[in-house]
PDB file of N, CA and C in Angstrom:
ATOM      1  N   UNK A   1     126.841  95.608  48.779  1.00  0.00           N
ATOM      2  CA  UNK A   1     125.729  96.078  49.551  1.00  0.00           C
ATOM      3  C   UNK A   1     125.338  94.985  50.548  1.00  0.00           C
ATOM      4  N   UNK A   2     124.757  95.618  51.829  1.00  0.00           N
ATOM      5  CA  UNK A   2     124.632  94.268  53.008  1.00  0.00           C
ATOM      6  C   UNK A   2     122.844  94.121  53.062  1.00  0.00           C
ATOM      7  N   UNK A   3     123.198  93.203  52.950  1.00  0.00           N
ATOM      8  CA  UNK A   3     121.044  93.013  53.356  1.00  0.00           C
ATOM      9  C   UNK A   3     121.004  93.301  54.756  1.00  0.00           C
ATOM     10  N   UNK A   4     119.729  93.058  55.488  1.00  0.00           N
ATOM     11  CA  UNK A   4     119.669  93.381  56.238  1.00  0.00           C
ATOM     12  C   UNK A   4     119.252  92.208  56.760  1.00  0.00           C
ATOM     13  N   UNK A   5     119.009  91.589  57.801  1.00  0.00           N
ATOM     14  CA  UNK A   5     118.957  90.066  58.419  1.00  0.00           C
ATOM     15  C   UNK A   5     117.487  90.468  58.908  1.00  0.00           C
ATOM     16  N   UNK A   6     116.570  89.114  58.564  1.00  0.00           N
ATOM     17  CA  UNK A   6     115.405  88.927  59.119  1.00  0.00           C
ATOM     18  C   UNK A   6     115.838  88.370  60.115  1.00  0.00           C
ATOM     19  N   UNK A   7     115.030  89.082  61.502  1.00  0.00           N
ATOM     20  CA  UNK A   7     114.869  87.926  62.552  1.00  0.00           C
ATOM     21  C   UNK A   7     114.283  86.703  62.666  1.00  0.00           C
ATOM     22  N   UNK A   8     114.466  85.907  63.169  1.00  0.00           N
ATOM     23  CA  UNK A   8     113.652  84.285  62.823  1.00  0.00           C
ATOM     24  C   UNK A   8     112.078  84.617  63.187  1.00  0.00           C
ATOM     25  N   UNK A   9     111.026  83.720  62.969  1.00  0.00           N
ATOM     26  CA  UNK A   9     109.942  84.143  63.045  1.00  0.00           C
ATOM     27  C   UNK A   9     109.761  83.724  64.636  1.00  0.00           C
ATOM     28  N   UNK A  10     110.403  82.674  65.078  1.00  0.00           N
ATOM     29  CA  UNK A  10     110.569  82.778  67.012  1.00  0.00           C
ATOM     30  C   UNK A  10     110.966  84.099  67.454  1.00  0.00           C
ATOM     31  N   UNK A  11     111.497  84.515  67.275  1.00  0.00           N
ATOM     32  CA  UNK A  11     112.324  85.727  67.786  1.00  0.00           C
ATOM     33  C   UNK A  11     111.320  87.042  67.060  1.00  0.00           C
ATOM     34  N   UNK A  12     110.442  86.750  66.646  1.00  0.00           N
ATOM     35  CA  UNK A  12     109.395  88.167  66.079  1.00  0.00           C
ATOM     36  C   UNK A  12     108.074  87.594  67.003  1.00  0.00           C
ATOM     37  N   UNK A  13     108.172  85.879  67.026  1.00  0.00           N
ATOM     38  CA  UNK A  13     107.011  86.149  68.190  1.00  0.00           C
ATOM     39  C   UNK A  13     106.897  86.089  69.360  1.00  0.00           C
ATOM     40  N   UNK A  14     107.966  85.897  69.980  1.00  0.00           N
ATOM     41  CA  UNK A  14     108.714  86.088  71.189  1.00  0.00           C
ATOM     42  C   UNK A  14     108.669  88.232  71.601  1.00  0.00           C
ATOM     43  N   UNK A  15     108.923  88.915  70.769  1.00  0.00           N
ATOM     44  CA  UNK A  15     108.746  90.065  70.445  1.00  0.00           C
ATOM     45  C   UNK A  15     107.079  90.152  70.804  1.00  0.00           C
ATOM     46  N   UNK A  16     106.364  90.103  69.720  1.00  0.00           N
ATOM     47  CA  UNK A  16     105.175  89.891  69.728  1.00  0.00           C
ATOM     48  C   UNK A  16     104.557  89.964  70.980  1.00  0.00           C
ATOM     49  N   UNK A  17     104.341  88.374  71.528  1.00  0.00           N
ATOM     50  CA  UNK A  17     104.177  88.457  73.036  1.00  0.00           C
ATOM     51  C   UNK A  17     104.197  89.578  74.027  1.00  0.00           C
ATOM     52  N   UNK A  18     105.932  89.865  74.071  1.00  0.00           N
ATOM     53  CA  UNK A  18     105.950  90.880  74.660  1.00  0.00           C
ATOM     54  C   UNK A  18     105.487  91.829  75.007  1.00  0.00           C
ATOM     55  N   UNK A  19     105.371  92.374  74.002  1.00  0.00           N
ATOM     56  CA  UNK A  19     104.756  94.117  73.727  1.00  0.00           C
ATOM     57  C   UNK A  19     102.770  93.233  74.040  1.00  0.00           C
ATOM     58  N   UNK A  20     102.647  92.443  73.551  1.00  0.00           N
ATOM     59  CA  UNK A  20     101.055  91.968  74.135  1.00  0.00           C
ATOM     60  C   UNK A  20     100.999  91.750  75.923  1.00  0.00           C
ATOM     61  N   UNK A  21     102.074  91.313  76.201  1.00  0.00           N
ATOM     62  CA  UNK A  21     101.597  91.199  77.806  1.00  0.00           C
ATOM     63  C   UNK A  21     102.355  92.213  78.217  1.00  0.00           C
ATOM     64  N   UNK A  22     102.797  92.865  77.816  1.00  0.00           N
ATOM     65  CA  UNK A  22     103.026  94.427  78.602  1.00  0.00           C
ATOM     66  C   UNK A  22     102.306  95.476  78.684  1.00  0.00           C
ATOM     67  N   UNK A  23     101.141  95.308  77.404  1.00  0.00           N
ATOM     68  CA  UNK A  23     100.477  96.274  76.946  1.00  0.00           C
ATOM     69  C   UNK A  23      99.367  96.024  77.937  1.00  0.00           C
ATOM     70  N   UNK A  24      99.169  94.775  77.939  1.00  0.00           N
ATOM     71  CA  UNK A  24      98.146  93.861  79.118  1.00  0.00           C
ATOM     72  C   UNK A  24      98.179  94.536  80.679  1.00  0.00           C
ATOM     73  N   UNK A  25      99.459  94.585  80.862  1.00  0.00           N
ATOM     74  CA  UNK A  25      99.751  94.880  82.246  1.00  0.00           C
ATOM     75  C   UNK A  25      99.622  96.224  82.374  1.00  0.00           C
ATOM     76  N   UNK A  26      99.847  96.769  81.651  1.00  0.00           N
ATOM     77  CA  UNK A  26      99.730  98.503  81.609  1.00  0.00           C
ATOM     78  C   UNK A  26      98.508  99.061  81.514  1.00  0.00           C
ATOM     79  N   UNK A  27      97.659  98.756  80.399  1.00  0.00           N
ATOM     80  CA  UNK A  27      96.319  99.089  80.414  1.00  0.00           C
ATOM     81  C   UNK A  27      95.010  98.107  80.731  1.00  0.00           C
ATOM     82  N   UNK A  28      95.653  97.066  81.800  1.00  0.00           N
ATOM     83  CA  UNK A  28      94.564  96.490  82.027  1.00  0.00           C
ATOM     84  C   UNK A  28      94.204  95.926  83.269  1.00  0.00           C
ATOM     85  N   UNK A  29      94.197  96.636  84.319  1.00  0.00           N
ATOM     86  CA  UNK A  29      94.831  96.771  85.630  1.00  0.00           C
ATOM     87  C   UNK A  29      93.631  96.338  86.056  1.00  0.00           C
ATOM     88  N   UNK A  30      92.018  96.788  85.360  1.00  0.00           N
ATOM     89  CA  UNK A  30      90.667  96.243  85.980  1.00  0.00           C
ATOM     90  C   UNK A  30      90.552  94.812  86.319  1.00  0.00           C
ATOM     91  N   UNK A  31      90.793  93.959  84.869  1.00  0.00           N
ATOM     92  CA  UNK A  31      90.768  92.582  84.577  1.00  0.00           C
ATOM     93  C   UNK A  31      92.062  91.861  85.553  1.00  0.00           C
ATOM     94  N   UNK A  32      93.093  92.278  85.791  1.00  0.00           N
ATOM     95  CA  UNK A  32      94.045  91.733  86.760  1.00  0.00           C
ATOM     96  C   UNK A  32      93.192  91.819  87.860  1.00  0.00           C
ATOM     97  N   UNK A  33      92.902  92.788  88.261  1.00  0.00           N
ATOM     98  CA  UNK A  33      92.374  92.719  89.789  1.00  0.00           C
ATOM     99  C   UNK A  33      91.371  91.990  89.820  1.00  0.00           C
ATOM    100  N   UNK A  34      90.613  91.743  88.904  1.00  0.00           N
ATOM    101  CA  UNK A  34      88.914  90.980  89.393  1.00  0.00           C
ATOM    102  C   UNK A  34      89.468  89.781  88.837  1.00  0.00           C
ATOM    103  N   UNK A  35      90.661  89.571  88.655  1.00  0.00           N
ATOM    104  CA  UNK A  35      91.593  87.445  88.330  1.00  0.00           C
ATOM    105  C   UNK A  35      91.574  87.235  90.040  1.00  0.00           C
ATOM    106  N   UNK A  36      92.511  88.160  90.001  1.00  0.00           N
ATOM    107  CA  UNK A  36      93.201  87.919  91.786  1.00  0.00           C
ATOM    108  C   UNK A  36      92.169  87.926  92.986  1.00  0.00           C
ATOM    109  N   UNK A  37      91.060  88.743  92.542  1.00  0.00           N
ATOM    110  CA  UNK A  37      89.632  88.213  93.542  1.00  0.00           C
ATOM    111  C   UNK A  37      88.891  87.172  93.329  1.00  0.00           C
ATOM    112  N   UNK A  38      89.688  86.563  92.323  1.00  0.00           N
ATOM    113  CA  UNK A  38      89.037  85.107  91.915  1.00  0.00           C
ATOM    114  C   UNK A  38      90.061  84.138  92.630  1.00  0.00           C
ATOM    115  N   UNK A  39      91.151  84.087  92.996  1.00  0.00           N
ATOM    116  CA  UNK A  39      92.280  83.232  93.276  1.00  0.00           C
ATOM    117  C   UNK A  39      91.401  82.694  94.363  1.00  0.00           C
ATOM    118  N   UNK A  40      91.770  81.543  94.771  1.00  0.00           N
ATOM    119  CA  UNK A  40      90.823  80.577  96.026  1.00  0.00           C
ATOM    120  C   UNK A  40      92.216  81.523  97.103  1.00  0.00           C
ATOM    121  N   UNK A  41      91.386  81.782  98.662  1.00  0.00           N
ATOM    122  CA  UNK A  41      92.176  81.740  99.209  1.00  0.00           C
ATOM    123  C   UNK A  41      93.414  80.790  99.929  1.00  0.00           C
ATOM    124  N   UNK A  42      93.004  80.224 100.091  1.00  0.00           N
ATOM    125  CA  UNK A  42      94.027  79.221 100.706  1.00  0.00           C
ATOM    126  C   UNK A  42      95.473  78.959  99.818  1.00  0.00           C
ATOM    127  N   UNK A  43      95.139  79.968  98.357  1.00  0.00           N
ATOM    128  CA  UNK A  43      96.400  80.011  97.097  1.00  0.00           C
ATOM    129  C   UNK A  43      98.039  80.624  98.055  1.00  0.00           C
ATOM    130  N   UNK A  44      98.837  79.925  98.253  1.00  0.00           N
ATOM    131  CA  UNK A  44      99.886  81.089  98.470  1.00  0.00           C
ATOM    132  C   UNK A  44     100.258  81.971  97.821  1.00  0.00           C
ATOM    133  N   UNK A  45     100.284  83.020  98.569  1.00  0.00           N
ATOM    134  CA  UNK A  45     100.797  84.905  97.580  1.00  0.00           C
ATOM    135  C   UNK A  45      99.392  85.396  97.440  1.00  0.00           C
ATOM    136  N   UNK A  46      98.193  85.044  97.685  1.00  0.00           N
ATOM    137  CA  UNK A  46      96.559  85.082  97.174  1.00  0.00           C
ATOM    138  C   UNK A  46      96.283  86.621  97.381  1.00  0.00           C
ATOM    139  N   UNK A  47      96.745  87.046  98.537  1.00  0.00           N
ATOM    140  CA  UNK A  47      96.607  87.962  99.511  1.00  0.00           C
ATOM    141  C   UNK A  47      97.769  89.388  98.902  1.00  0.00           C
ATOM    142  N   UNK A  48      99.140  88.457  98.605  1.00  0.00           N
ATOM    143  CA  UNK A  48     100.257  89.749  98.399  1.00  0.00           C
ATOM    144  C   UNK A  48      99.492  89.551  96.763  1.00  0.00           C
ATOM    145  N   UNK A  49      99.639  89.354  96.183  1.00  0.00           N
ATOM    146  CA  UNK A  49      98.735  89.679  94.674  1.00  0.00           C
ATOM    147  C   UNK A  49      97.942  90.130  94.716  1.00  0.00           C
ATOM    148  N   UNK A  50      96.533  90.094  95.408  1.00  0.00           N
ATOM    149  CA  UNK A  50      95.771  90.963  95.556  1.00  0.00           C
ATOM    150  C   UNK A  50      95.825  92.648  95.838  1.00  0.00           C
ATOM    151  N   UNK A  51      96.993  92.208  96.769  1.00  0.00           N
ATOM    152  CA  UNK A  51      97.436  93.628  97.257  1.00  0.00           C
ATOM    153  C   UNK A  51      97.686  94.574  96.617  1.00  0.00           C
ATOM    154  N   UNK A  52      99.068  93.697  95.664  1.00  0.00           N
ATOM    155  CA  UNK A  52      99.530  94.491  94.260  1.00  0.00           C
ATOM    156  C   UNK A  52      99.031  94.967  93.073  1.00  0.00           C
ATOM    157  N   UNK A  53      97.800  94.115  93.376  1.00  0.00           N
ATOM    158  CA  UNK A  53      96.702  94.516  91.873  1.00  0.00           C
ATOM    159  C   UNK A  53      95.940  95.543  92.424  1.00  0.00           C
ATOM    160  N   UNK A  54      95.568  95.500  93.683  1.00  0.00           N
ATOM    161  CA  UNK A  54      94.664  96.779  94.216  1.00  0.00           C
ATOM    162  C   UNK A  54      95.305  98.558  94.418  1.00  0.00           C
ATOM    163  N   UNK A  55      96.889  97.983  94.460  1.00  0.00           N
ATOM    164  CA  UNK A  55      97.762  99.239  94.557  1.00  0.00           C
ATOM    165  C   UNK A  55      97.674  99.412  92.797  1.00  0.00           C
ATOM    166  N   UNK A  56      98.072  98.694  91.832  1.00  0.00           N
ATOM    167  CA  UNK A  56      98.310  99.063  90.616  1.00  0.00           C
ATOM    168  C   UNK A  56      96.838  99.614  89.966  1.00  0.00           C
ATOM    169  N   UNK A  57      95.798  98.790  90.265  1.00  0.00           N
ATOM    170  CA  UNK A  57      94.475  99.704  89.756  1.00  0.00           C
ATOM    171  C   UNK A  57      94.531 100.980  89.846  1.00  0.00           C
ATOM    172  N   UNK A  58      94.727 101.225  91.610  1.00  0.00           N
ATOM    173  CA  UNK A  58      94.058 102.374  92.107  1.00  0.00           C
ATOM    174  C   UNK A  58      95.471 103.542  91.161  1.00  0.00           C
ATOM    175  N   UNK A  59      96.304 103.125  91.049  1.00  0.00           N
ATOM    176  CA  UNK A  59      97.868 103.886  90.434  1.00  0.00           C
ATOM    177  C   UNK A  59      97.427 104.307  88.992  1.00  0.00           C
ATOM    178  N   UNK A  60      96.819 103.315  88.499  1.00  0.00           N
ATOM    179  CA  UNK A  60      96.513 103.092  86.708  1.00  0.00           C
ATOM    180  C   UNK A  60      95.055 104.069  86.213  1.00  0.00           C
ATOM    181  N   UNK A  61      94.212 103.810  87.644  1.00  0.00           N
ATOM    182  CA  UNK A  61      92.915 105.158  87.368  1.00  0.00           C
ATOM    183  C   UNK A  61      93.624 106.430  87.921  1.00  0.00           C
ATOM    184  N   UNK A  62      94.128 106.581  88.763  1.00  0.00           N
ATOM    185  CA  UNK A  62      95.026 107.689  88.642  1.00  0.00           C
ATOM    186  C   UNK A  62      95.468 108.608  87.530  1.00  0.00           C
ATOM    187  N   UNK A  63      96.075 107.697  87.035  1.00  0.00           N
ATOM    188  CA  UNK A  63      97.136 108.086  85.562  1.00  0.00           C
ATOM    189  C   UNK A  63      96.417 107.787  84.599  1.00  0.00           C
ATOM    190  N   UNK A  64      95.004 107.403  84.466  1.00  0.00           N
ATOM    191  CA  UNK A  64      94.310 107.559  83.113  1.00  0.00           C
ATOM    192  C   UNK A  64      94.406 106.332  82.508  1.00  0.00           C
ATOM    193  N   UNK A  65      95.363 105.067  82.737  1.00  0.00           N
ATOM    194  CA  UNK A  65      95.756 104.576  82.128  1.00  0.00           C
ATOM    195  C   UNK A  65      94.972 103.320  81.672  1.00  0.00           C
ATOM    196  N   UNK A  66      93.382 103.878  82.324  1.00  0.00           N
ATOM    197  CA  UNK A  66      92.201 102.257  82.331  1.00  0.00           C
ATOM    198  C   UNK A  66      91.523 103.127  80.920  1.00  0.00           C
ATOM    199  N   UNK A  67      92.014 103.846  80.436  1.00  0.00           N
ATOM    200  CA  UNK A  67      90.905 104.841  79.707  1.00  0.00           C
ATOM    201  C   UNK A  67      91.089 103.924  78.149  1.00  0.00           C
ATOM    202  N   UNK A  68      92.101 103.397  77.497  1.00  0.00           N
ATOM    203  CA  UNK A  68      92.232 102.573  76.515  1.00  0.00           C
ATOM    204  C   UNK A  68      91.314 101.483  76.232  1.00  0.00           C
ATOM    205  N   UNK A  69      91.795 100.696  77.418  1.00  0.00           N
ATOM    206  CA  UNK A  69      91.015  99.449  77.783  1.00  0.00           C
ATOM    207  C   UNK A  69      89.383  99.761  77.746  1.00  0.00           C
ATOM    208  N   UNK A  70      89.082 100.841  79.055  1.00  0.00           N
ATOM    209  CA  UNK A  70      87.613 100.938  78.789  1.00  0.00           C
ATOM    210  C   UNK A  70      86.917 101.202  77.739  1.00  0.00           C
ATOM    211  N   UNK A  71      87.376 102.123  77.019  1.00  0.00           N
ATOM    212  CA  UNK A  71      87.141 102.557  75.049  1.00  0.00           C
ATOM    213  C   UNK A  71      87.401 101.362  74.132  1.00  0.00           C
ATOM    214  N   UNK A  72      88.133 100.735  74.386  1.00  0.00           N
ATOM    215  CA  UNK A  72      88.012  99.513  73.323  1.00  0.00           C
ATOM    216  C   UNK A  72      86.735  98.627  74.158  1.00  0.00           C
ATOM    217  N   UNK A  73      86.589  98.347  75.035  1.00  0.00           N
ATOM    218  CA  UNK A  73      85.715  97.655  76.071  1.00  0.00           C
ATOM    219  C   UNK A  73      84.184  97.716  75.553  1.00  0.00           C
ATOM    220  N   UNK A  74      84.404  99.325  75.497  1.00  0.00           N
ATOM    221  CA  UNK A  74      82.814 100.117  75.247  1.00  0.00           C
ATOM    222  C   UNK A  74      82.578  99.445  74.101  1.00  0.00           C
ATOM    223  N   UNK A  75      83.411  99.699  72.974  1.00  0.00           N
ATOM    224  CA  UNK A  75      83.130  99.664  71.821  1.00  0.00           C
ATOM    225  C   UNK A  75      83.039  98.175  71.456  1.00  0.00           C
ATOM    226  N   UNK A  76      83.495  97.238  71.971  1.00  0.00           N
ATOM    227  CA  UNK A  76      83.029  95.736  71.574  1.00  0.00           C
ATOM    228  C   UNK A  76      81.536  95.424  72.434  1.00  0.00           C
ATOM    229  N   UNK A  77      81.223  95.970  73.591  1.00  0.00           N
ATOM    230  CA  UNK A  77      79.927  95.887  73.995  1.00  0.00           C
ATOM    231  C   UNK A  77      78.876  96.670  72.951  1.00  0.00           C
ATOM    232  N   UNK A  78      78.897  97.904  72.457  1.00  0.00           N
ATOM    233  CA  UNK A  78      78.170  98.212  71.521  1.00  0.00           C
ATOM    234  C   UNK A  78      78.376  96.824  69.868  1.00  0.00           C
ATOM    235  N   UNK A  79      79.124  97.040  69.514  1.00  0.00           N
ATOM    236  CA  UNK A  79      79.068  95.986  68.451  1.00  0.00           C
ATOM    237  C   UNK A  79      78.244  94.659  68.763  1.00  0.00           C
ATOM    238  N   UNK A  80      78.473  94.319  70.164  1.00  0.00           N
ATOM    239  CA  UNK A  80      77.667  93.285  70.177  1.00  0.00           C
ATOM    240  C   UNK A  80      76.342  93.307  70.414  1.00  0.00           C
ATOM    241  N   UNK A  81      76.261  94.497  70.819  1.00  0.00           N
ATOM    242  CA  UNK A  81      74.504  95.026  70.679  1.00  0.00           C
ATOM    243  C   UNK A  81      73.905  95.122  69.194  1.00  0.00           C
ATOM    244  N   UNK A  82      74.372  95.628  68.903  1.00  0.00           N
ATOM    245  CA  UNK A  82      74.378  95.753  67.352  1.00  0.00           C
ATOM    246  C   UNK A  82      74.214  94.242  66.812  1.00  0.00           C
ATOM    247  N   UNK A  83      75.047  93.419  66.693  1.00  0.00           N
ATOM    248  CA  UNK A  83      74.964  92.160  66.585  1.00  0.00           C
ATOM    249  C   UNK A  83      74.033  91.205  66.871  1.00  0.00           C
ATOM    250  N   UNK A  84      73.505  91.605  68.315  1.00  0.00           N
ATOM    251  CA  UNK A  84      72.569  90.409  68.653  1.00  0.00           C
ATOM    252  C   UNK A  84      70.675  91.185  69.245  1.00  0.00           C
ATOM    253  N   UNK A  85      71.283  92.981  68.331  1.00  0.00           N
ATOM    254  CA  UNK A  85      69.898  93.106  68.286  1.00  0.00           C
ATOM    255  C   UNK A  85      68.920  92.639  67.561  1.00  0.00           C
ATOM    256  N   UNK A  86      67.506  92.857  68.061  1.00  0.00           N
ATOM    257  CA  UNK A  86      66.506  92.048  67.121  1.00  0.00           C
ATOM    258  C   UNK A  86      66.544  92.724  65.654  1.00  0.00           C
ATOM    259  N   UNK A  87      65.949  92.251  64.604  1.00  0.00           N
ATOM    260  CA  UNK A  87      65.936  93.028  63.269  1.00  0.00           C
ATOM    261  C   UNK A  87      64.532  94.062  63.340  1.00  0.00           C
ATOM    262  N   UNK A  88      64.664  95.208  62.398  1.00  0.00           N
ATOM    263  CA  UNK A  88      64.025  96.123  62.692  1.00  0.00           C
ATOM    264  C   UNK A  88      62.995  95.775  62.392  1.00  0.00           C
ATOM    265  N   UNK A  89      62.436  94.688  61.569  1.00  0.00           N
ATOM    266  CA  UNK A  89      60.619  94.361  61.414  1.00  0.00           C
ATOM    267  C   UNK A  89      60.211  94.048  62.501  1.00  0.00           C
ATOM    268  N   UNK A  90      61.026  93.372  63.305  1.00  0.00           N
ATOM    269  CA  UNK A  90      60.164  92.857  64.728  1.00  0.00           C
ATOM    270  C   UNK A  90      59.829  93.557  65.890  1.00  0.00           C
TER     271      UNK A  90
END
């Protein structure tokens, strides 16, 4: 009978990563764009990055695809309301 080979734990977080900054790039097209309106101008590419983040937003609300991001978004702003509301005696 053959075992089956673990991948090394580099090579699962190398994996890892991945699927995290892809998932990044896919559903998080808001937070890219308001980086790249942060870039100083005088950055070279300041301008073609901007560009590309303003085409991929406007592509990504299109296709629904800010709707993840904003729902997890929502929901850590409520928790933190929750969190740093006053207690109910006061």
């Amino acid at each position: 009978m053959m075992q089956a080979s673990n991948p090394s734990p580099t090579r699962r977080l190398l994996a890892i990563v991945l699927v995290a900054a892809s998932a990044g790039i896919l559903f998080g097209s808001g937070p890219i764009l308001a980086w790249t309106e942060q870039l100083p101008p005088a950055m070279p590419c300041q301008a073609t990055l901007q560009s590309v983040a303003q085409r991929w937003d406007t592509l990504a609300g299109r296709l629904k695809m800010t709707v993840p991001y904003d729902t997890v978004r929502a929901l850590e702003r409520q928790a933190e309301s929750y969190r740093f509301a006053p207690a109910p005696d006061q």
